[in-house]
Protein backbone atom coordinates (compact mmCIF):
# COMPACT_ATOMS: atom_id res chain seq x y z
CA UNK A 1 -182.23 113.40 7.02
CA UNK A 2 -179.52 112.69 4.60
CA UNK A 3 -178.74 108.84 3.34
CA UNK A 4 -174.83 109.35 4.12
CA UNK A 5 -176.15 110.23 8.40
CA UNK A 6 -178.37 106.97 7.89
CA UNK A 7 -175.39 104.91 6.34
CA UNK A 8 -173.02 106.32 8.99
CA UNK A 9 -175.39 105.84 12.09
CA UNK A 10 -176.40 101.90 10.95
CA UNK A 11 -172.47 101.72 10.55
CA UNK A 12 -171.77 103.09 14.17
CA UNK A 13 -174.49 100.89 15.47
CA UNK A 14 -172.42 97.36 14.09
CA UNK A 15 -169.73 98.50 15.22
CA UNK A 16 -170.79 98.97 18.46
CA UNK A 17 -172.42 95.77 18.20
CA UNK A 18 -169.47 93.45 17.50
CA UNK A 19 -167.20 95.44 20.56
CA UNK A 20 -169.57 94.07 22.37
CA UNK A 21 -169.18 90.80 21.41
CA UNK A 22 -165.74 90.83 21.27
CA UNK A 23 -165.62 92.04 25.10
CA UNK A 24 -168.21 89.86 26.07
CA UNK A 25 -165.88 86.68 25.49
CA UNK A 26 -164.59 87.35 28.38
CA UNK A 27 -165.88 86.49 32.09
CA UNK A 28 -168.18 89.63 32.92
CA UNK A 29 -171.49 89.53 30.82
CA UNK A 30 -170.96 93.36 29.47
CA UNK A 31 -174.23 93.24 26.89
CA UNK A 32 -176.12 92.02 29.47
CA UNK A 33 -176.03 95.16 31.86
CA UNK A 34 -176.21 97.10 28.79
CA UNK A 35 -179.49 95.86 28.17
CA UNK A 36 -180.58 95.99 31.99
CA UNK A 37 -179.49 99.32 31.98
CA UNK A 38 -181.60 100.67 28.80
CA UNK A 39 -184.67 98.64 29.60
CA UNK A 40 -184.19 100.34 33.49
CA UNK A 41 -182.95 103.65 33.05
CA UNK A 42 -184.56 104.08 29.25
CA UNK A 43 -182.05 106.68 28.29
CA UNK A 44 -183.25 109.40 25.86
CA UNK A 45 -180.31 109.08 23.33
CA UNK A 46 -181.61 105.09 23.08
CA UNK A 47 -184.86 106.39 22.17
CA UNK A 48 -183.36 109.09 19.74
CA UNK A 49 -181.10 106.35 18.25
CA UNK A 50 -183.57 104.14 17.23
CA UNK A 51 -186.33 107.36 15.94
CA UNK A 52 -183.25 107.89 13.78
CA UNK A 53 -182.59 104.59 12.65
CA UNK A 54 -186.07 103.97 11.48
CA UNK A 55 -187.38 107.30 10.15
CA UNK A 56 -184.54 106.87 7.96
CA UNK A 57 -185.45 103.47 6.57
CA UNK A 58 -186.41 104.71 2.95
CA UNK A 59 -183.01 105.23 2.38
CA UNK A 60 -182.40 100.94 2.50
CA UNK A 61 -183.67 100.74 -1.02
């Protein structure tokens, strides 16, 4: 795993992240059935995100 994939998947993850907050403003709760739905369903590419988020962490140096 390359430090440019880390950099680009921690970047794709804020992003993400502050949509959500930006759409959330609004009158339906959207990050909260996001999170019912992972904690529920616990998706496989949630699970794979996060491997790949922190088997990469000893490129934060």
């Amino acid at each position: 795993m390359n430090k440019e994939s880390y950099l680009l998947t921690k970047l794709e993850c804020f992003l993400i992240i502050i949509t959500l907050i930006i759409i959330d403003v609004g009158p339906i709760p959207v990050t909260a059935f996001g999170l019912l739905f992972i904690l529920f369903r616990r998706p496989k590419w949630f699970k794979e995100l996060i491997d790949h988020i922190y088997l990469s962490k000893h490129f934060d140096d």
